[in-house]
Protein backbone atom coordinates (compact mmCIF):
# COMPACT_ATOMS: atom_id res chain seq x y z
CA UNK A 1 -14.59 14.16 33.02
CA UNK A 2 -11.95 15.55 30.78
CA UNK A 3 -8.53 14.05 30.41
CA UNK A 4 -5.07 16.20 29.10
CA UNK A 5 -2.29 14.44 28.41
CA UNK A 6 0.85 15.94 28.93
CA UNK A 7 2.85 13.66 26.81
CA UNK A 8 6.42 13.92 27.53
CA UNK A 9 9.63 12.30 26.45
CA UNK A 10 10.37 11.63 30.20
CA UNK A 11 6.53 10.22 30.84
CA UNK A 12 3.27 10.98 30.18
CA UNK A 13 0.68 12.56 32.88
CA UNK A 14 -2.81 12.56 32.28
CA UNK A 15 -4.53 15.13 34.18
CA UNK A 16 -8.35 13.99 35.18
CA UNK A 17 -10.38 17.49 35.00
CA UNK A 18 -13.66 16.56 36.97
CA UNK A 19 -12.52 13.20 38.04
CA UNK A 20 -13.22 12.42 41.83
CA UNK A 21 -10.95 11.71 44.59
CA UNK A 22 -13.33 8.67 46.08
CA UNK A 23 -11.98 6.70 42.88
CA UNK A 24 -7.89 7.48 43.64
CA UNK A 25 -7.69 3.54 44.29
CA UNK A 26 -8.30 2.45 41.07
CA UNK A 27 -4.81 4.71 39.34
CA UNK A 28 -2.81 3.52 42.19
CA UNK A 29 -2.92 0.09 40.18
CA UNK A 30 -2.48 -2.36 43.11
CA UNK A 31 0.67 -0.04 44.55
CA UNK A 32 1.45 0.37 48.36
CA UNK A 33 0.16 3.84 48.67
CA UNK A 34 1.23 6.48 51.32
CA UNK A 35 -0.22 9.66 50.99
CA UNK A 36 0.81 13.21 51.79
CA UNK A 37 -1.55 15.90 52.93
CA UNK A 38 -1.95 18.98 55.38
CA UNK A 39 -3.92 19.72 58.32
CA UNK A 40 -6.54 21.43 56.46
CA UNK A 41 -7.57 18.79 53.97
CA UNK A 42 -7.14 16.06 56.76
CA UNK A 43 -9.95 17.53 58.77
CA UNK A 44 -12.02 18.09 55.41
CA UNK A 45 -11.49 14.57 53.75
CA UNK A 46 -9.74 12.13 55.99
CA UNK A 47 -12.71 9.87 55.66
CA UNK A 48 -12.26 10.05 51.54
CA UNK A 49 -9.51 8.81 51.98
CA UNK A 50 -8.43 5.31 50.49
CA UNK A 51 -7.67 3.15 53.91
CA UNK A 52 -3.25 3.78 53.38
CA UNK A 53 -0.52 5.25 55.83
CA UNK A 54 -1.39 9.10 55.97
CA UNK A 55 1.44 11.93 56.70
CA UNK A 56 0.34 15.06 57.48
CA UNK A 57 1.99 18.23 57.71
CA UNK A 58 1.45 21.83 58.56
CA UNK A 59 0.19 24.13 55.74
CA UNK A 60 1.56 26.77 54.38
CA UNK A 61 4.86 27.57 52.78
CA UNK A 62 7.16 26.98 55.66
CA UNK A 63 6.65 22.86 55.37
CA UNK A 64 8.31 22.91 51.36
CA UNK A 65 11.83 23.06 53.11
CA UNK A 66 14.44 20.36 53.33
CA UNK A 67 13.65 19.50 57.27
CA UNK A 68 10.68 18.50 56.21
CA UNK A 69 11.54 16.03 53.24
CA UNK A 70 13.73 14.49 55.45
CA UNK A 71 10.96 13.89 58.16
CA UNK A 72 8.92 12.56 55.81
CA UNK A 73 11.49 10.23 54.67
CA UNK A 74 11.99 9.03 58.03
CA UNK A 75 8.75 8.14 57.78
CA UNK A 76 8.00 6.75 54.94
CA UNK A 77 11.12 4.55 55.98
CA UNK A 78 9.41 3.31 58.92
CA UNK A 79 6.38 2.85 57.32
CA UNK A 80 8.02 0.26 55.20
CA UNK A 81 7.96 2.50 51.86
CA UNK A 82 10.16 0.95 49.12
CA UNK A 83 10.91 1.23 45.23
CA UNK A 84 7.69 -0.64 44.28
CA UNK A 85 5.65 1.77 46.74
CA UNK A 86 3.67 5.37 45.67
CA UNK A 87 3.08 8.71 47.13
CA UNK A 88 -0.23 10.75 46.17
CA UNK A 89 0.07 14.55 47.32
CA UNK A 90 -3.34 15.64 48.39
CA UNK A 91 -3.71 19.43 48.50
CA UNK A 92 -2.54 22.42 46.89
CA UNK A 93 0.19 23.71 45.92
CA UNK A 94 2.73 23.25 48.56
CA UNK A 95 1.65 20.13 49.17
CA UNK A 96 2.37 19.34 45.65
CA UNK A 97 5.72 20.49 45.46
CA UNK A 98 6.52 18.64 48.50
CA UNK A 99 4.93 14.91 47.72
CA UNK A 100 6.51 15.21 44.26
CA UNK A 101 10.22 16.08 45.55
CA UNK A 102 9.92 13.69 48.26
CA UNK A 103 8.46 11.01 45.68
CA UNK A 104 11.64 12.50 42.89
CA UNK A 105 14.59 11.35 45.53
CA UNK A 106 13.28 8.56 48.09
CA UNK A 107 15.70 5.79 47.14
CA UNK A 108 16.15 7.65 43.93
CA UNK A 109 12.51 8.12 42.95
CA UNK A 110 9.19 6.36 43.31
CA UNK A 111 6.22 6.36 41.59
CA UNK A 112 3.35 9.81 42.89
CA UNK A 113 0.29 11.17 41.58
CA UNK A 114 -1.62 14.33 42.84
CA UNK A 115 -5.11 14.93 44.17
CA UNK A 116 -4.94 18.78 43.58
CA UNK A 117 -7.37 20.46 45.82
CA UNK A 118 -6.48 24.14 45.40
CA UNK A 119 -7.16 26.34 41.93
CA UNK A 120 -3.79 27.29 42.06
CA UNK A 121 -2.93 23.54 42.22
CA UNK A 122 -5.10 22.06 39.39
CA UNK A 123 -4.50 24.66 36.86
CA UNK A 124 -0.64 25.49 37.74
CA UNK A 125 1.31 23.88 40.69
CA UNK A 126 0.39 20.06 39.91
CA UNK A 127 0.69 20.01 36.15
CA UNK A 128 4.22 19.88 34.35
CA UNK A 129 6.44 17.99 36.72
CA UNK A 130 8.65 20.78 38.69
CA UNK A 131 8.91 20.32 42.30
CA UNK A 132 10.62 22.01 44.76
CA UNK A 133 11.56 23.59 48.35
CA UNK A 134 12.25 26.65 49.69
CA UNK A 135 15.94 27.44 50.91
CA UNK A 136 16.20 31.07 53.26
CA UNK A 137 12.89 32.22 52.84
CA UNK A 138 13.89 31.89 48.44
CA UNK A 139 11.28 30.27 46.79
CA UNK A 140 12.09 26.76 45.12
CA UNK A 141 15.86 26.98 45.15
CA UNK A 142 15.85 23.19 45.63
CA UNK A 143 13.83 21.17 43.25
CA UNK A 144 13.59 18.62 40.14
CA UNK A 145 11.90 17.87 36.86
CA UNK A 146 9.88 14.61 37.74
CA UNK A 147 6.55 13.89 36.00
CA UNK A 148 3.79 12.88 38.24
CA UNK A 149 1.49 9.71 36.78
CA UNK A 150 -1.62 11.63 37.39
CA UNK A 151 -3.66 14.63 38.73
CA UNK A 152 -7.03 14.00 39.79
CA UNK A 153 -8.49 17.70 39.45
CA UNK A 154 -11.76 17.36 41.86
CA UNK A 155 -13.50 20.88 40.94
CA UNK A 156 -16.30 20.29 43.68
CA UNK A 157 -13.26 20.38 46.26
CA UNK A 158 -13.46 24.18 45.15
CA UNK A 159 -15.98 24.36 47.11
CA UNK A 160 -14.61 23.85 50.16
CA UNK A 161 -11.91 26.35 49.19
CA UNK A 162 -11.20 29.75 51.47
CA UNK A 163 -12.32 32.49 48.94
CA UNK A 164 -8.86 33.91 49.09
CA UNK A 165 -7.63 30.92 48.22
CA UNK A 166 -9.85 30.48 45.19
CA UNK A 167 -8.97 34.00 43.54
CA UNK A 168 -5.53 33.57 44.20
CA UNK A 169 -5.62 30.46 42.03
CA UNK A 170 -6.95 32.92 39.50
CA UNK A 171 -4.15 34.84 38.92
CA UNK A 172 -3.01 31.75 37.02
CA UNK A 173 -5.89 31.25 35.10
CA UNK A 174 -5.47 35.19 34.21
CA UNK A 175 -1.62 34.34 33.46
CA UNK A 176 -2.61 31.30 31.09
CA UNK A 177 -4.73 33.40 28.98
CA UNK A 178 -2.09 36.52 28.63
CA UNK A 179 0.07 33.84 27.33
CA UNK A 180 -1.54 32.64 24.68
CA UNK A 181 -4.91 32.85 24.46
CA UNK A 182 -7.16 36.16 24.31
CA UNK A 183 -10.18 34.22 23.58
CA UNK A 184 -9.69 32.77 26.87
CA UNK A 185 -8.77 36.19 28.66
CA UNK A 186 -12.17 37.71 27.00
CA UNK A 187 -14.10 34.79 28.57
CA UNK A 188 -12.98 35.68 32.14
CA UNK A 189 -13.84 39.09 31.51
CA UNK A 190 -17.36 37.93 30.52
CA UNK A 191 -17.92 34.94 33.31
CA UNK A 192 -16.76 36.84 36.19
CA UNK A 193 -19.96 36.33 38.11
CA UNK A 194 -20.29 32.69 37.43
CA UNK A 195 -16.83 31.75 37.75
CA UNK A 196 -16.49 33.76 41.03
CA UNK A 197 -19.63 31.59 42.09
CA UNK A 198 -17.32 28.68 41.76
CA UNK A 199 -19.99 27.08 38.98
CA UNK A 200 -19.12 23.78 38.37
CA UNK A 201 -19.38 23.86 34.24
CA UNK A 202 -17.27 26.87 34.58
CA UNK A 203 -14.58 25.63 36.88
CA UNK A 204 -14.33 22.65 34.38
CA UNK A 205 -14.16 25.00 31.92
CA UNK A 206 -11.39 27.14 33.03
CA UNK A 207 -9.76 24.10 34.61
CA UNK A 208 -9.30 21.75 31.80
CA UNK A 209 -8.23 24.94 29.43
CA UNK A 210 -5.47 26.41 31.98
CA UNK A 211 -4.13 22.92 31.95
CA UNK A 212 -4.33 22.61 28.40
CA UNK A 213 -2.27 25.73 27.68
CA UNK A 214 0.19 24.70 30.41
CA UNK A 215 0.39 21.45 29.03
CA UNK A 216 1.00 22.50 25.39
CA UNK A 217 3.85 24.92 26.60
CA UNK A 218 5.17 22.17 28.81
CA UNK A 219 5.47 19.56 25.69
CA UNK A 220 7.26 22.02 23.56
CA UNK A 221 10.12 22.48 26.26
CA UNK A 222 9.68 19.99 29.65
CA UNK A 223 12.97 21.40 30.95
CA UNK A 224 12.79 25.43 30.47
CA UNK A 225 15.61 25.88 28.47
CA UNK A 226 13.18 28.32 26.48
CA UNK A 227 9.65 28.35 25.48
CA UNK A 228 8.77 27.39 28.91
CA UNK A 229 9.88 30.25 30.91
CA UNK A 230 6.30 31.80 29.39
CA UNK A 231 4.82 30.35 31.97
CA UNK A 232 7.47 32.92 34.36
CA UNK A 233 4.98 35.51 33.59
CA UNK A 234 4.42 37.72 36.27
CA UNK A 235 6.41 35.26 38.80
CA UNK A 236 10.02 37.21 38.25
CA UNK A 237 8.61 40.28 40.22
CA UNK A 238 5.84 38.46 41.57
CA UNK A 239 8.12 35.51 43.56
CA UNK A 240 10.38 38.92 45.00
CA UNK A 241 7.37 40.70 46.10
CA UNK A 242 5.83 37.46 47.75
CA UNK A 243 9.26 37.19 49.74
CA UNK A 244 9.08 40.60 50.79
CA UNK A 245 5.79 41.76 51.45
CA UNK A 246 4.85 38.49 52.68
CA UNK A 247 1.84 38.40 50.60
CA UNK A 248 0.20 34.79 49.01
CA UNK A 249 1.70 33.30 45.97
CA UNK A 250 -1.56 33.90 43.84
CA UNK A 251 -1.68 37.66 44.98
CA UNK A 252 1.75 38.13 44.07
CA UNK A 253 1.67 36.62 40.74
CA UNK A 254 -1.09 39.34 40.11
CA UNK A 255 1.27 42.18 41.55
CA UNK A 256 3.87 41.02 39.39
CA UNK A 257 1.20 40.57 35.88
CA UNK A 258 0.57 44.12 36.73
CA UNK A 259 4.83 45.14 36.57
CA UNK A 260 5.05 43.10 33.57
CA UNK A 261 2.37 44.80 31.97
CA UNK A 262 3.48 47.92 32.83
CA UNK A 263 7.01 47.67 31.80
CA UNK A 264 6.16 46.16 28.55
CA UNK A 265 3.97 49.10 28.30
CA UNK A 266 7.21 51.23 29.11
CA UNK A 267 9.62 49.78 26.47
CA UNK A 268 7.02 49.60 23.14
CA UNK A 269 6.00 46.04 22.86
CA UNK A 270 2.20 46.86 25.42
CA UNK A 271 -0.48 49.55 25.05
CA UNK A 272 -1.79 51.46 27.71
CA UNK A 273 -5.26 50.30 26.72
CA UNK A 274 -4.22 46.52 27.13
CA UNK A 275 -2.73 47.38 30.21
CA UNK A 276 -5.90 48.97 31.73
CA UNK A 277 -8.09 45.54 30.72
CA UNK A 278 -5.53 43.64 32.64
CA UNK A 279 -5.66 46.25 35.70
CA UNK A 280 -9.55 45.78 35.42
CA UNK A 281 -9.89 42.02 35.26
CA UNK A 282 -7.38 41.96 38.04
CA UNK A 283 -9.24 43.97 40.31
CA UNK A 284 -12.72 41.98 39.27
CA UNK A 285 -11.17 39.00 40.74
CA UNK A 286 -9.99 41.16 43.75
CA UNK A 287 -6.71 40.52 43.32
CA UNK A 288 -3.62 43.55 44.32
CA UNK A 289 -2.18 45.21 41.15
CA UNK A 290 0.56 46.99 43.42
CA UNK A 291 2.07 46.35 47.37
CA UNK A 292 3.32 48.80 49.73
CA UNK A 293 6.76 46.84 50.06
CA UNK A 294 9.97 48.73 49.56
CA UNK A 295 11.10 48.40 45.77
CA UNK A 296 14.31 48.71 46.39
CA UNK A 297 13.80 45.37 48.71
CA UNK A 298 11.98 43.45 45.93
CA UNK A 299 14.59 44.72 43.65
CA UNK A 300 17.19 43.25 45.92
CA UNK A 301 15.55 40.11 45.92
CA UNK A 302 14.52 39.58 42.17
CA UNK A 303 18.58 39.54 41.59
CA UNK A 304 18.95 36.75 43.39
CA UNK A 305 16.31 34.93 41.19
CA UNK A 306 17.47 31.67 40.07
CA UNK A 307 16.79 33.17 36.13
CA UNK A 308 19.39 35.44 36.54
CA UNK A 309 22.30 35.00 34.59
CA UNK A 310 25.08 37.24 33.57
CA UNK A 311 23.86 40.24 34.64
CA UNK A 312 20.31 40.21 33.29
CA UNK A 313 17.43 38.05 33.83
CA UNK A 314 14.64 36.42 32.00
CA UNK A 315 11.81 38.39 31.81
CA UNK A 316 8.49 37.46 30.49
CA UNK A 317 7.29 40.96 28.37
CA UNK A 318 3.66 41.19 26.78
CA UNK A 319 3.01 42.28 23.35
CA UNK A 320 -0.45 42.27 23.18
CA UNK A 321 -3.04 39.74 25.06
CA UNK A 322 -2.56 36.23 24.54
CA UNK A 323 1.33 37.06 23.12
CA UNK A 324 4.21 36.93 25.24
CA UNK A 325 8.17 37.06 24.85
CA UNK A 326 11.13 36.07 26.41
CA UNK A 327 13.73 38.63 27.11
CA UNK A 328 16.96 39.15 28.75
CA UNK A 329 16.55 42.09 30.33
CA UNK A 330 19.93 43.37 32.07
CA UNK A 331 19.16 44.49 35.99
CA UNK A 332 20.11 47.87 35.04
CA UNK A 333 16.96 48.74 33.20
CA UNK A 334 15.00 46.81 35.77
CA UNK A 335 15.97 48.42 38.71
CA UNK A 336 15.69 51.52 36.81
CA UNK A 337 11.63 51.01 36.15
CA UNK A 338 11.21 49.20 39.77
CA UNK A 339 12.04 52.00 41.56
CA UNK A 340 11.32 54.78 38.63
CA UNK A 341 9.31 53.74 36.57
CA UNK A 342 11.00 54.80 33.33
């Protein structure tokens, strides 16, 4: 097992890379636990399960919304939940963002931790302490900045893991490693095969170093007033073309890596050639470097984007692999390449 802490002013997490979620009791320290999962991971791992009050919801996007937090609230009322009590989130990424919101503002926040079961979760959604709902089909409109105690990052729950699921999580690894590390970047190129596979030395591998990079940016600004809207890469186009075309978070992240590259290619800071080995790499984890969607509809979308302010928006640009920058970029230019290309 390999433990990151993410060592904040507001608290420190320690993510448990490889730890297993048969020993969740013994971080719950005593605690009245009530645990949040989905349908999925109930029928998988109900009987892993610590013996503790169990809600379960409905996965998929639709349950991070505000009907939902207060259903769960209800219940956690009549379950007898107080300020001394705890909520773990077992699942992915939605239920992530859900458990931790709920946890953020029942009676004005209780202690949660995080069983992430998803790739997407363990190397992204769990780690760094935003959580959020969905308001009119816009992604995390609603949300706070609330550390979790833990993750518990079970790779061999990969396993289990639809394969779509698996190389959507991907896309993140991909977008750690354009941020700031190209060693990283070359080693997907070169493990494709075993990480694909879902190899368990690999998965820690890529695991523990995704959440290291997130972690690092994370420390260095825990609110996103600046160095942490790096990890925005590809997620300004990508959360528009997810709305539109309907497509899964992870896919759309890739779609919008692929705009970012290409318009950083467009205004100097990118090569073509750089471009091309992110195109490729995509495309080995089968992941969409473009959607049939309207652009005019993401573009509607995108300025609506909570990062938008005073008529540009924060856009994540490359300028070479492993470098990134953050750049107001007025909506001008960027409808201008959405729907040109120039």
């Amino acid at each position: 097992m390999e433990k990151v802490t993410v060592d904040l002013h507001s608290r420190k997490s320690e993510v448990l890379v490889g730890e297993c979620l048969g020993n969740l009791d013994k971080y719950i320290d005593g605690r009245k636990n009530f645990i949040i999962t989905d349908k999925n991971l109930d029928k998988l791992y109900r009987k892993r399960f610590p013996r503790t009050p169990v809600c379960v919801v409905e996965p998929g996007e639709k349950s991070k919304s505000l009907e939902m937090v207060a259903s769960i609230s209800r219940w956690l009322l009549e379950q007898g939940a107080d300020r001394s009590s705890f909520i773990t989130g077992i699942g992915g990424g939605v239920v992530c963002d859900l458990a931790g919101f709920v946890a953020s503002t029942y009676m004005r926040g209780i202690g949660f931790g995080f069983v992430a079961t998803s790739l997407l979760a363990q190397v992204d959604a769990s780690i760094g302490g935003k959580n959020g709902v969905n308001l009119d089909g816009y992604k995390n409109i609603i949300g706070t900045f609330t550390q979790p105690e833990f993750v518990i990052c079970d790779v061999d729950m990969l396993l289990t893991l639809p394969e779509k699921e698996f190389v959507c999580g991907m896309a993140e690894v991909i977008k750690h490693a354009l941020i700031e590390d190209r060693d990283h970047f070359e080693r997907l190129e070169n493990y494709s095969t075993r990480i694909l596979s879902r190899d368990r030395n690999e998965m820690e591998h890529i695991v523990s170093h995704s959440v290291a990079i997130k972690a690092a940016v994370v420390e260095r600004d825990e609110r996103e007033h600046g160095e942490r809207r790096k990890l925005n890469l590809g997620h300004t186009w990508g959360h528009a073309v997810e709305t539109v075309a309907g497509l899964p978070h992870g896919e759309a992240v890739a779609v919008g890596l692929a705009f970012a590259a290409g318009l950083s290619v467009s205004r100097g800071s990118f090569t073509e050639e750089e471009r091309g080995r992110i195109i490729r790499l995509l495309g080995m984890y089968e992941l969409p470097v473009e959607t049939q969607a309207s652009p005019a509809e993401i573009f509607d979308v995108l300025v609506k984007d909570k990062k938008r302010e005073a008529g540009s928006l924060w856009f994540i640009l490359m300028n070479g692999i492993g470098n990134v920058s953050i750049e107001a970029i007025g909506t001008d230019e960027l409808k201008n390449y959405a729907l040109n290309g120039t």
